[in-house]
N, C-alpha and C. Protein backbone atom coordinates (compact mmCIF):
# COMPACT_ATOMS: atom_id res chain seq x y z
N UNK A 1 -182.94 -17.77 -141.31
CA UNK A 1 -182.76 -18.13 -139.91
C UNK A 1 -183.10 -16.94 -139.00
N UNK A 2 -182.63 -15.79 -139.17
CA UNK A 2 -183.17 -14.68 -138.56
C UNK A 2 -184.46 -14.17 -138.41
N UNK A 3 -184.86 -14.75 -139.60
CA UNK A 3 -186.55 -13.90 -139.73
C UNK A 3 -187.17 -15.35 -138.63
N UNK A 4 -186.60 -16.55 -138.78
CA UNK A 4 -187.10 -17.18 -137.63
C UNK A 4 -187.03 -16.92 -136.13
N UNK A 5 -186.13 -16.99 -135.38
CA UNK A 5 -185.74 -16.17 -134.49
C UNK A 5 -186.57 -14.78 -133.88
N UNK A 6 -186.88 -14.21 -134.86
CA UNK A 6 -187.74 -13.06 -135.04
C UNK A 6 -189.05 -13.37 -134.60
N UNK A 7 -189.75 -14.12 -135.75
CA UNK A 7 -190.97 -14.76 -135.53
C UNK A 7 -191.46 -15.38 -134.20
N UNK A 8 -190.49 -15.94 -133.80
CA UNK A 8 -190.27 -16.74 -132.21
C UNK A 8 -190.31 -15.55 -131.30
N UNK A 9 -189.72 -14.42 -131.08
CA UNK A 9 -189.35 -13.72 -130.48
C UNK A 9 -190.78 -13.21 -130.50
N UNK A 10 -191.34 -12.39 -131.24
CA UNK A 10 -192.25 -11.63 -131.13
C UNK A 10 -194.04 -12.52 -130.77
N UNK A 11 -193.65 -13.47 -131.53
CA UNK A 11 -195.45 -15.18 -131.31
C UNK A 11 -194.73 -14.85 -129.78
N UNK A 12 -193.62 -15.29 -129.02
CA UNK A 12 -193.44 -15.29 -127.42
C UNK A 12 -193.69 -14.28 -126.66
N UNK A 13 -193.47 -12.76 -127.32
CA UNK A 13 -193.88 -11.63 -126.48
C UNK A 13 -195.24 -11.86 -126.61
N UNK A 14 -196.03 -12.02 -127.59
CA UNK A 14 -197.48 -11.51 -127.65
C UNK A 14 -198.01 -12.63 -126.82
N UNK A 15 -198.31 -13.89 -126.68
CA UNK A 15 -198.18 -14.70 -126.07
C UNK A 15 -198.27 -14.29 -124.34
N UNK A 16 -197.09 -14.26 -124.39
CA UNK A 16 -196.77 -13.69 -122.73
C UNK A 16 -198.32 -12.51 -122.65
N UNK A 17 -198.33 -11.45 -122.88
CA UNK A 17 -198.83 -10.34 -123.12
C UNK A 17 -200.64 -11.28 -123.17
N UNK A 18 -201.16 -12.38 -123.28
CA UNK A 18 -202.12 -12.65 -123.13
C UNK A 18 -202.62 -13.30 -121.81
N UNK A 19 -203.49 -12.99 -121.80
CA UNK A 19 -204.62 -13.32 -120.16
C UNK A 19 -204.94 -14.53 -119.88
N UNK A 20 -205.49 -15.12 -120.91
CA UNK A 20 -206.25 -16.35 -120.90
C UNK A 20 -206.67 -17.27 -122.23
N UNK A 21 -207.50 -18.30 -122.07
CA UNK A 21 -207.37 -18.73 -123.55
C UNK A 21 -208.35 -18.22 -124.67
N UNK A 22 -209.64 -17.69 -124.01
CA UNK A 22 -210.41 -16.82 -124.29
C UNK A 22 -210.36 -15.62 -125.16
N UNK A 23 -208.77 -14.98 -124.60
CA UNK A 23 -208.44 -13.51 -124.61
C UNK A 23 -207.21 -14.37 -125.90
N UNK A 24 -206.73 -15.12 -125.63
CA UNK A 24 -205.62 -15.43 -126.65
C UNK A 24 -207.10 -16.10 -128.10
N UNK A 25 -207.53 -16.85 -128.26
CA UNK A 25 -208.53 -16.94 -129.54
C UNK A 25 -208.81 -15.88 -130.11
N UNK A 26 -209.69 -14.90 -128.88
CA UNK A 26 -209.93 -13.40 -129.87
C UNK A 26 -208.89 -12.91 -130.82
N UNK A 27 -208.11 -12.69 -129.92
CA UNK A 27 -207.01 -11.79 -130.37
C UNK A 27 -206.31 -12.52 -131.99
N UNK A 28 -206.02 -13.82 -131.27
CA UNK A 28 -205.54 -14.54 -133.11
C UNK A 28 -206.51 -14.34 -134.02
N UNK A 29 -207.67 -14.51 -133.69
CA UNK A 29 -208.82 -14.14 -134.78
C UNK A 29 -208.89 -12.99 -135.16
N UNK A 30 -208.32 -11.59 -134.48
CA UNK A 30 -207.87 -10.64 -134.96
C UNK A 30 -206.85 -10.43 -135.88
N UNK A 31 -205.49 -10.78 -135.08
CA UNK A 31 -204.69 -10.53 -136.11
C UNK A 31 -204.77 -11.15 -137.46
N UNK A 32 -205.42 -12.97 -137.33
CA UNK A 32 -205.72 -13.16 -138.54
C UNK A 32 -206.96 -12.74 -139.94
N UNK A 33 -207.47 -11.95 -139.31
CA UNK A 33 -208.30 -11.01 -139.64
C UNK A 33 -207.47 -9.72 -140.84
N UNK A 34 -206.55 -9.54 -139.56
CA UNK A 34 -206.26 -8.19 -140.48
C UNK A 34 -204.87 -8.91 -141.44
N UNK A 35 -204.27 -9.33 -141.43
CA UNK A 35 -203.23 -10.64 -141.97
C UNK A 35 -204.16 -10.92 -143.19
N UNK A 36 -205.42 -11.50 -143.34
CA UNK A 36 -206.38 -11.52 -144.53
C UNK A 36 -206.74 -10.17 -145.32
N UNK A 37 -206.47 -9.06 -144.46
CA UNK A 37 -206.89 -8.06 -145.42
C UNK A 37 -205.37 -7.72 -145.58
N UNK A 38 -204.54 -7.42 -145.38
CA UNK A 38 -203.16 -7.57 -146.16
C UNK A 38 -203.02 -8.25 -147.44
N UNK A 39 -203.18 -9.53 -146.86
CA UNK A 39 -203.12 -10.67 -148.27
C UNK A 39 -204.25 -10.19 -149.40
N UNK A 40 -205.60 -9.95 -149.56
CA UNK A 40 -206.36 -9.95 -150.27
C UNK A 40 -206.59 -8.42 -150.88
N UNK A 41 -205.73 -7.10 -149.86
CA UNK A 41 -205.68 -6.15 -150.80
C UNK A 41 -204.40 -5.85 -151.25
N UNK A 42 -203.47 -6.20 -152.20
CA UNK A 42 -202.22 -5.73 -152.27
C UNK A 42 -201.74 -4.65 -152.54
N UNK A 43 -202.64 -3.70 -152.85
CA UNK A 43 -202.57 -2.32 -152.79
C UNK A 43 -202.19 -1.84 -151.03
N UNK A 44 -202.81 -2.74 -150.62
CA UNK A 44 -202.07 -2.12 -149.18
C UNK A 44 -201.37 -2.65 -148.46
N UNK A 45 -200.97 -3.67 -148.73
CA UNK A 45 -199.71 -4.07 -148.84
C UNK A 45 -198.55 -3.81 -148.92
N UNK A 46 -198.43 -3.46 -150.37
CA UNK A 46 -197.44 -2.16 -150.92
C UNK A 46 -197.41 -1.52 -150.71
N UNK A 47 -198.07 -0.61 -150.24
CA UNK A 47 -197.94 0.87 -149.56
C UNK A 47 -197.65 0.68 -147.95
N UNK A 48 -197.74 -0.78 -147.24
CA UNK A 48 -196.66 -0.40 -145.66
C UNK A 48 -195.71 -1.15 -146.51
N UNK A 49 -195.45 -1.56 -147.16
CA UNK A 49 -193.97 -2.58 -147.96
C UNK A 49 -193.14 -1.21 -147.86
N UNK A 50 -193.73 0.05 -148.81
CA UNK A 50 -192.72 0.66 -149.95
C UNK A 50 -191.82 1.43 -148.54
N UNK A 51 -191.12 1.59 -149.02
CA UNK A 51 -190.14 2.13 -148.19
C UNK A 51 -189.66 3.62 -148.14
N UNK A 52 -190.18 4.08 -149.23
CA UNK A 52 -190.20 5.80 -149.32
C UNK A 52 -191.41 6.36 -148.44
N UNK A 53 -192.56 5.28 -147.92
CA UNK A 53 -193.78 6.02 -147.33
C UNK A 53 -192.87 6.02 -146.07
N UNK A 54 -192.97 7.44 -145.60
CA UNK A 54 -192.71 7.85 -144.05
C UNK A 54 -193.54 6.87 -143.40
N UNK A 55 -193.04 6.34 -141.95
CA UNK A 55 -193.51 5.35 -141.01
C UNK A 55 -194.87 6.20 -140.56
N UNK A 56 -194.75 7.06 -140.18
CA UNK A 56 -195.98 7.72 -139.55
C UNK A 56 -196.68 7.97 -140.46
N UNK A 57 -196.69 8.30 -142.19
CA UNK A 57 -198.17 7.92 -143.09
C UNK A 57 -198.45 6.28 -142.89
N UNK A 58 -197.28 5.39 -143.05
CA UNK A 58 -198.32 3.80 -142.79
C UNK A 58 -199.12 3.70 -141.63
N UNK A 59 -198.46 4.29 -140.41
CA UNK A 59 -199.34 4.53 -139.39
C UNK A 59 -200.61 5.00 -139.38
N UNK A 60 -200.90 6.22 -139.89
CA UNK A 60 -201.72 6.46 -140.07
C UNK A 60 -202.89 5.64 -140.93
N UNK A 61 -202.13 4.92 -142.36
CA UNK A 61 -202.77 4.11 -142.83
C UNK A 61 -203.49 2.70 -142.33
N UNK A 62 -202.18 2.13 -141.19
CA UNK A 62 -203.06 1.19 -140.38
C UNK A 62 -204.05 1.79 -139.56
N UNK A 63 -203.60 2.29 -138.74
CA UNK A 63 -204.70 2.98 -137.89
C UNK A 63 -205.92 3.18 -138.56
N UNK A 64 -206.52 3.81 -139.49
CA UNK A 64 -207.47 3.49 -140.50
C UNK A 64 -208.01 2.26 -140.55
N UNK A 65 -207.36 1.38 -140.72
CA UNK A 65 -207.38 -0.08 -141.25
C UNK A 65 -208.08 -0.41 -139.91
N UNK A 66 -207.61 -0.62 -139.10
CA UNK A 66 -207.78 -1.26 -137.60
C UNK A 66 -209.15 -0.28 -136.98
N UNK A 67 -209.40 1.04 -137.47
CA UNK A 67 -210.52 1.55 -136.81
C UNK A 67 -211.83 1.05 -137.70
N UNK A 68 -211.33 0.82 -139.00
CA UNK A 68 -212.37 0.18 -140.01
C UNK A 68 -213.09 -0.61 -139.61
N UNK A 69 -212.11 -1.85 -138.82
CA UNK A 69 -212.48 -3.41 -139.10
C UNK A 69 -212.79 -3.70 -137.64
N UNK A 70 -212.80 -2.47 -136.36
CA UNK A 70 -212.88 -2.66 -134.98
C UNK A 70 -211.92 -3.72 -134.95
N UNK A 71 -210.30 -3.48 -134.50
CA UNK A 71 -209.66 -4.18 -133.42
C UNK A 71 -209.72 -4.14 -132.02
N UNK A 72 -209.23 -5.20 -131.14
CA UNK A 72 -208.75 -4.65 -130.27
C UNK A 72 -208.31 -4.01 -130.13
N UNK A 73 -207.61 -3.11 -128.52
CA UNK A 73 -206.69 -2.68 -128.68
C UNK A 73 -205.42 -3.07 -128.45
N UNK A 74 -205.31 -4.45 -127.86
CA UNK A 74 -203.77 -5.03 -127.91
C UNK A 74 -203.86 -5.64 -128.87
N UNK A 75 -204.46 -6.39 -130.19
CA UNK A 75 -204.65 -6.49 -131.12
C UNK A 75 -203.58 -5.21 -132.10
N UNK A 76 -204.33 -4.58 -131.89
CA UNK A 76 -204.03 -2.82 -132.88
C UNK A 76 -202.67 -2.92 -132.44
N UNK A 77 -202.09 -2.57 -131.09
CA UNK A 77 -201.00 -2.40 -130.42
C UNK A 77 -200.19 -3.42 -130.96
N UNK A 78 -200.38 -4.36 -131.04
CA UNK A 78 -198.71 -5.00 -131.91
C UNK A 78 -198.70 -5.19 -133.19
N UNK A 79 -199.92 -4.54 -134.05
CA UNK A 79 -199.98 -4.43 -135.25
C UNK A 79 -198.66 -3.66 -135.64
N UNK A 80 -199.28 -2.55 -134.77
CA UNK A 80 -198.59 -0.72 -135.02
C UNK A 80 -197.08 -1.30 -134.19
N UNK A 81 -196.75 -2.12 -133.58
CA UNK A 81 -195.31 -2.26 -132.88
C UNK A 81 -194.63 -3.16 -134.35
N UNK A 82 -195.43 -4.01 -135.06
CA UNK A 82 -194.83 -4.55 -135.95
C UNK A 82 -194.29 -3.81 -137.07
N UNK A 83 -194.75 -3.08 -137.37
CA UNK A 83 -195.18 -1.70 -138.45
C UNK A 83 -193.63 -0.74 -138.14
N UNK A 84 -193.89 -0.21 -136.78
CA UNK A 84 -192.75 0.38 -136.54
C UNK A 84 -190.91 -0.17 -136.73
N UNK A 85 -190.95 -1.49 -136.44
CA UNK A 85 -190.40 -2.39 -136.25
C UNK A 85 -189.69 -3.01 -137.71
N UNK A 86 -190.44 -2.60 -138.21
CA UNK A 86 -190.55 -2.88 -140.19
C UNK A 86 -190.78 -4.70 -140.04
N UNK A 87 -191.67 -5.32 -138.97
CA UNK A 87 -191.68 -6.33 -139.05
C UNK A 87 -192.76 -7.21 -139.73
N UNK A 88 -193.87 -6.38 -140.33
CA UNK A 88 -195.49 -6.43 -140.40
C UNK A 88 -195.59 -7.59 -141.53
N UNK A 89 -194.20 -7.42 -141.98
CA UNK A 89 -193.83 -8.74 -142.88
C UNK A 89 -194.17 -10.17 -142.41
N UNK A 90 -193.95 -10.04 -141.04
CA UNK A 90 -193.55 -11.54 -140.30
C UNK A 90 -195.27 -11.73 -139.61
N UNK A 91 -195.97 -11.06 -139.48
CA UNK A 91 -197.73 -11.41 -139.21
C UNK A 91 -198.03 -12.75 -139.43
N UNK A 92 -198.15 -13.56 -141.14
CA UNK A 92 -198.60 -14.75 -141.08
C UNK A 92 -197.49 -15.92 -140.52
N UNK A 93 -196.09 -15.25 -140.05
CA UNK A 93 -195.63 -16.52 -139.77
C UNK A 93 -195.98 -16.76 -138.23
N UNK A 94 -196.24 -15.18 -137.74
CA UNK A 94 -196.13 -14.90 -136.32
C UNK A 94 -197.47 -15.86 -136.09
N UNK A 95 -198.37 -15.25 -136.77
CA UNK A 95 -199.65 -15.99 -136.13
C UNK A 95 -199.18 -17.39 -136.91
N UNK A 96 -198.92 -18.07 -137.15
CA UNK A 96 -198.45 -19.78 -137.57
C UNK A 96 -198.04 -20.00 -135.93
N UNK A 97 -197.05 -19.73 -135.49
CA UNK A 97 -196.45 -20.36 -134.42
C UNK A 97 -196.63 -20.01 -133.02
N UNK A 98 -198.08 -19.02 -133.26
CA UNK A 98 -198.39 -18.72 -131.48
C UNK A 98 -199.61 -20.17 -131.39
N UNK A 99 -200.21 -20.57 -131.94
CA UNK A 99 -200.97 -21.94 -131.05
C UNK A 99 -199.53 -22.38 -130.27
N UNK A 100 -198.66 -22.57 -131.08
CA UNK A 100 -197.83 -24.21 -130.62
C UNK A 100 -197.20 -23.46 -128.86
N UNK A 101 -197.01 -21.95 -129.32
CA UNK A 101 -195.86 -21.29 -127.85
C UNK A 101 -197.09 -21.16 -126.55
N UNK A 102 -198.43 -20.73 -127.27
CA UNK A 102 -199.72 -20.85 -126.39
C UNK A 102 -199.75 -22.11 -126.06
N UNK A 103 -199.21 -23.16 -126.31
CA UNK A 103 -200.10 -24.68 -126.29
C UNK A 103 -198.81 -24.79 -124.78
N UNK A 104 -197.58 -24.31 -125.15
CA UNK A 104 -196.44 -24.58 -124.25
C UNK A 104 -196.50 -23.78 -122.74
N UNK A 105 -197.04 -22.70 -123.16
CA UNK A 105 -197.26 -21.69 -122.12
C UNK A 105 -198.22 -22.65 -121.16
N UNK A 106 -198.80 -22.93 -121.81
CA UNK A 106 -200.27 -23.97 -120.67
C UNK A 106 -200.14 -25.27 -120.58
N UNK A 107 -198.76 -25.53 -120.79
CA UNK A 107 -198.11 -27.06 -120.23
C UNK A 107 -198.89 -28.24 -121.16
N UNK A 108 -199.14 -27.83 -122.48
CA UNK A 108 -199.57 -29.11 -123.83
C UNK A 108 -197.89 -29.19 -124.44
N UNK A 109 -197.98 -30.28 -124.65
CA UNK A 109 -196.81 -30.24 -125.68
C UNK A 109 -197.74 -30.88 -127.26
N UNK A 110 -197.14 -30.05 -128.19
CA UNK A 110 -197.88 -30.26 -129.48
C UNK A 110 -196.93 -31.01 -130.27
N UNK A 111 -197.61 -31.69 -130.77
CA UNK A 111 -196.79 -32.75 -131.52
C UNK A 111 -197.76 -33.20 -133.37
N UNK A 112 -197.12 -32.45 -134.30
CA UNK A 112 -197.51 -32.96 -135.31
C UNK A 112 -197.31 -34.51 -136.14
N UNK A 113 -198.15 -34.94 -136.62
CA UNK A 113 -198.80 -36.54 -136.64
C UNK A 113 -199.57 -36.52 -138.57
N UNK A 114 -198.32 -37.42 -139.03
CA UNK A 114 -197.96 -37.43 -140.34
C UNK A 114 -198.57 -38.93 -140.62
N UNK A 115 -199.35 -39.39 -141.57
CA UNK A 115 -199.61 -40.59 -141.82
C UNK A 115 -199.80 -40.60 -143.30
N UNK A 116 -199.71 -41.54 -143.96
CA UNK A 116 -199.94 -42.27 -144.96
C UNK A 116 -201.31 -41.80 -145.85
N UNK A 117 -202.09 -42.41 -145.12
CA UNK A 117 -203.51 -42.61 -144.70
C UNK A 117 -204.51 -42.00 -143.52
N UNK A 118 -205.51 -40.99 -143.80
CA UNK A 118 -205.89 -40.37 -142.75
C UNK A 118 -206.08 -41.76 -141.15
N UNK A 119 -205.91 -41.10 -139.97
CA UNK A 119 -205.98 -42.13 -139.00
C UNK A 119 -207.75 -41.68 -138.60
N UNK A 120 -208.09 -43.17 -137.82
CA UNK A 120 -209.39 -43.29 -137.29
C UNK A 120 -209.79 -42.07 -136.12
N UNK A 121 -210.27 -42.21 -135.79
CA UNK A 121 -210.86 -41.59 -134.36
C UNK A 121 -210.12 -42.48 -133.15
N UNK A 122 -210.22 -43.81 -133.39
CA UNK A 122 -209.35 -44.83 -131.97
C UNK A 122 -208.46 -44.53 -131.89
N UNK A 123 -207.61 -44.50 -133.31
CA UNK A 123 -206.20 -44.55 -133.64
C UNK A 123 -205.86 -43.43 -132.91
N UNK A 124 -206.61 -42.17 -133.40
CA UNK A 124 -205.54 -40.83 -132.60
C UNK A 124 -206.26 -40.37 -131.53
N UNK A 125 -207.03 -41.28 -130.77
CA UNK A 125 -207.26 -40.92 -129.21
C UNK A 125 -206.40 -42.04 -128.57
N UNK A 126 -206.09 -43.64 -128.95
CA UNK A 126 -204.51 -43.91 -128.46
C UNK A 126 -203.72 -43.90 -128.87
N UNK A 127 -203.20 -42.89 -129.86
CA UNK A 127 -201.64 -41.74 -130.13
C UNK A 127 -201.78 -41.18 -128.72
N UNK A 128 -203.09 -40.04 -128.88
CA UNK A 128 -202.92 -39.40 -128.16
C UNK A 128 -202.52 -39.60 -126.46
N UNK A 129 -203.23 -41.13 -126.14
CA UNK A 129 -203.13 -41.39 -124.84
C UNK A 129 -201.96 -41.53 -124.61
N UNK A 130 -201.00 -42.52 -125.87
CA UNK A 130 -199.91 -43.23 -125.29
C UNK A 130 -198.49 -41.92 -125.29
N UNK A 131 -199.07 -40.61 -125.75
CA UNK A 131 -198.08 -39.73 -125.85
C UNK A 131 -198.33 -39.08 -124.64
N UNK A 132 -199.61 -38.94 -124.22
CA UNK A 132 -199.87 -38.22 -122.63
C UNK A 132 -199.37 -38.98 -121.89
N UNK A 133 -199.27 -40.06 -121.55
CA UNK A 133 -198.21 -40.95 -120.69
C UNK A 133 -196.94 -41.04 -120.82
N UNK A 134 -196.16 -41.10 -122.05
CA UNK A 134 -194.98 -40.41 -121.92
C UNK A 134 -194.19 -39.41 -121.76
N UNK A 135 -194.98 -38.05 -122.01
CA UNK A 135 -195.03 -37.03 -121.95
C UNK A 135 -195.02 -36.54 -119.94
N UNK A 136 -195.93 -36.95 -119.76
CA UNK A 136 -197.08 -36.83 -118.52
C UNK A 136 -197.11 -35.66 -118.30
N UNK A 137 -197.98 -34.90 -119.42
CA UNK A 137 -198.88 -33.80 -119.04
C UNK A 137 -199.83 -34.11 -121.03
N UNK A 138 -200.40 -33.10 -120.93
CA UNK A 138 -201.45 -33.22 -122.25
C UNK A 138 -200.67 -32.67 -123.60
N UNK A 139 -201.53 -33.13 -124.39
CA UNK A 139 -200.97 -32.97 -125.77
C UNK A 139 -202.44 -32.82 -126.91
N UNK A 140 -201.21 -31.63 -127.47
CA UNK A 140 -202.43 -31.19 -128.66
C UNK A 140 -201.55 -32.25 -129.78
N UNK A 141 -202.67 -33.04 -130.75
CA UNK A 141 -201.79 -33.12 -132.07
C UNK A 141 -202.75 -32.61 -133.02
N UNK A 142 -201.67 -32.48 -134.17
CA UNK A 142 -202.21 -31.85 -135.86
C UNK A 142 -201.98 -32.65 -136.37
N UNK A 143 -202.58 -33.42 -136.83
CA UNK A 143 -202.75 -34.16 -138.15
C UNK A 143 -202.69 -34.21 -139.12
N UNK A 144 -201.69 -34.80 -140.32
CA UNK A 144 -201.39 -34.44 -141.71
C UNK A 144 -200.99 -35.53 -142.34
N UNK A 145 -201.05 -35.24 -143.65
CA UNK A 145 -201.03 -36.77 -144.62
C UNK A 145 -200.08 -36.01 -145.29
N UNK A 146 -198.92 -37.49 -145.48
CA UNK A 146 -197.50 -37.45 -146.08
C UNK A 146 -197.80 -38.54 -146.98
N UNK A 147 -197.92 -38.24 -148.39
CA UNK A 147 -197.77 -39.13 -149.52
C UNK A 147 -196.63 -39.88 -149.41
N UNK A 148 -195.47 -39.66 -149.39
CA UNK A 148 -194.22 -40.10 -149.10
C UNK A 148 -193.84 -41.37 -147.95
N UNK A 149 -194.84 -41.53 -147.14
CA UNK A 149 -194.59 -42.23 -146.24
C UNK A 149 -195.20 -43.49 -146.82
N UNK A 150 -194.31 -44.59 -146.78
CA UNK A 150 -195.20 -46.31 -147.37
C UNK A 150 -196.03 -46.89 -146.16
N UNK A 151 -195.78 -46.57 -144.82
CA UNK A 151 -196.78 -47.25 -144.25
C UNK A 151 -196.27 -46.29 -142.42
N UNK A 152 -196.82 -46.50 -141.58
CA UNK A 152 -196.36 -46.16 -140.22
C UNK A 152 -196.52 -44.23 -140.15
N UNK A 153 -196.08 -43.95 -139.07
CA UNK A 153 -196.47 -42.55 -139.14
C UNK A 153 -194.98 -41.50 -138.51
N UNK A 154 -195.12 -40.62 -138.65
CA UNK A 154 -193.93 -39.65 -138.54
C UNK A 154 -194.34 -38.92 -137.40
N UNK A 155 -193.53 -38.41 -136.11
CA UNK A 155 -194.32 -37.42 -135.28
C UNK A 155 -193.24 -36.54 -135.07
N UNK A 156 -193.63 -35.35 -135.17
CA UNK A 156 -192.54 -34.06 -134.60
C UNK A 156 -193.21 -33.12 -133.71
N UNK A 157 -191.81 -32.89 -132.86
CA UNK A 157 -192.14 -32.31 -131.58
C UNK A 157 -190.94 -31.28 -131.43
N UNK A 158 -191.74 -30.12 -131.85
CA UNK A 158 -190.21 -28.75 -132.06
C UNK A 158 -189.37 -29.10 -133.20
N UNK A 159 -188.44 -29.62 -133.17
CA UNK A 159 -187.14 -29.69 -134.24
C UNK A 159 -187.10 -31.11 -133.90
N UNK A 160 -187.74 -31.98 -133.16
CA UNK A 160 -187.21 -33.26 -132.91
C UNK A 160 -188.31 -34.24 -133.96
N UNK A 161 -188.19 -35.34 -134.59
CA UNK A 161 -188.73 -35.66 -135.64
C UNK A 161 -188.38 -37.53 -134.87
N UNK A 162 -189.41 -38.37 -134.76
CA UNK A 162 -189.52 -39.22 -134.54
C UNK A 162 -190.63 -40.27 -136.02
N UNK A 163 -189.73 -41.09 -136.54
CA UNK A 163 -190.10 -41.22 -137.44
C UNK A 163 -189.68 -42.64 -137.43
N UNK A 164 -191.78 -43.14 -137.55
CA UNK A 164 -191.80 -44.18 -137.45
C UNK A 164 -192.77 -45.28 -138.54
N UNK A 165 -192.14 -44.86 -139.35
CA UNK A 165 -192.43 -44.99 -140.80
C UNK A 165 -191.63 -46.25 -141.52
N UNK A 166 -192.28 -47.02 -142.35
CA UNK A 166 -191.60 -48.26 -143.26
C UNK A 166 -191.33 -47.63 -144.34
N UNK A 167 -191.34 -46.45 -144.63
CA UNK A 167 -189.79 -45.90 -145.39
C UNK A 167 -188.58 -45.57 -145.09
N UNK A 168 -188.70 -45.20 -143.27
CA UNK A 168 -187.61 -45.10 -142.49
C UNK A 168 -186.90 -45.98 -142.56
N UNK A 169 -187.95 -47.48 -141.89
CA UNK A 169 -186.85 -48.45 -141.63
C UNK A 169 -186.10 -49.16 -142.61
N UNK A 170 -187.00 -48.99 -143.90
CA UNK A 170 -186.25 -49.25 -144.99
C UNK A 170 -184.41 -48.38 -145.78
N UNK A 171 -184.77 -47.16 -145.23
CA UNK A 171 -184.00 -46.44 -144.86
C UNK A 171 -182.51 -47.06 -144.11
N UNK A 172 -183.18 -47.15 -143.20
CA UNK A 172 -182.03 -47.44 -142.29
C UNK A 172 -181.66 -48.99 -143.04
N UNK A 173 -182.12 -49.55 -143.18
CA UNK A 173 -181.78 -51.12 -143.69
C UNK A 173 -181.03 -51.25 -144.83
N UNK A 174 -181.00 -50.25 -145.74
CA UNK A 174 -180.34 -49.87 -146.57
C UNK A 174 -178.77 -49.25 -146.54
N UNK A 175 -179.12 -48.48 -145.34
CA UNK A 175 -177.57 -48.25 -145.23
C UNK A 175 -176.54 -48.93 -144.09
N UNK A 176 -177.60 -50.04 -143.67
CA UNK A 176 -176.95 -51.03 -143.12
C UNK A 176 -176.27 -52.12 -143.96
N UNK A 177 -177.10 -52.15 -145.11
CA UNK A 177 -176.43 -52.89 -146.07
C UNK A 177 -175.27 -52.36 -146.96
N UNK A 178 -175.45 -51.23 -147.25
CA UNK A 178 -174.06 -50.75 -147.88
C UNK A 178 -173.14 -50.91 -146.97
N UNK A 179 -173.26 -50.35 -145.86
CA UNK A 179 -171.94 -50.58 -144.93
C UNK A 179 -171.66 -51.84 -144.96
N UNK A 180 -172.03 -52.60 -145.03
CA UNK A 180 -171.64 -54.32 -145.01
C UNK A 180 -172.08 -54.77 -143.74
């Protein structure tokens, strides 16, 4: 729960800290950039992990890293704030949840869209319409296939889960029947 909190905290500073949508793409394409060379060398990895390396040798070691691969420099800058922070851990979750706080910052509400069965092109341009009208402002959705679902589709929006699925209602019908 904390490392969530965290994650939120810091996707919202960096976020804030961006210009435009232009300047926010680069920059994720940065950090996920260097987030890939984390993951794919674990040798260096381990060495900002270990905890006996003095903060100012990993520093130095990112810094390296980041002059290698040309970052930005607000890119670089919350690398090295994460680093200090002992947070450099939280990178792939951070970059996971800045689209959705970017999507909020610019008045989209994002709503992930669970189906059965991949949906058409009609289908999720009127999802999409009939959620911009209830909503009334725009909406990004993500699209994903839930084996689990027997027919109808699931939509979540933050922590709120609207689920409109014939396993649901079967669901519910079920424990309408136990209750008597």
């Amino acid at each position: 729960m904390k490392s969530q909190i965290l994650v939120k905290r810091y996707a919202q500073a960096f976020v804030q800290a961006v210009l435009d949508e232009a300047e926010f793409k680069d920059l994720s394409a940065e950090l996920a950039r260097f987030a890939g060379l984390l993951s794919r060398h674990g040798d260096l990895k381990d060495a900002l992990a270990n905890t006996f390396l003095p903060v100012n040798a990993k520093k130095e070691i990112v810094r390296e890293v980041i002059e290698s691969v040309s970052l930005k420099d607000k890119a670089a800058r919350f690398i090295i704030l994460l680093l200090e922070h002992k947070r450099l851990g939280l990178l792939a979750e951070i970059l996971e949840a800045m689209p959705e706080l970017w999507n909020e910052r610019c008045g989209v509400a994002t709503f992930e869209v669970r189906s059965v069965v991949p949906l058409t092109d009609d289908q999720k341009k009127a999802l999409a319409a009939k959620l911009e009208k209830l909503e009334k402002r725009p909406v990004h959705l993500e699209f994903g296939i839930d084996p689990e679902l027997v027919g109808g589709i699931s939509l979540k929006k933050g922590h709120i889960v609207y689920d409109i699925s014939l396993r649901n209602h079967l669901l519910q019908l079920r424990h309408k029947m136990i209750e008597g």
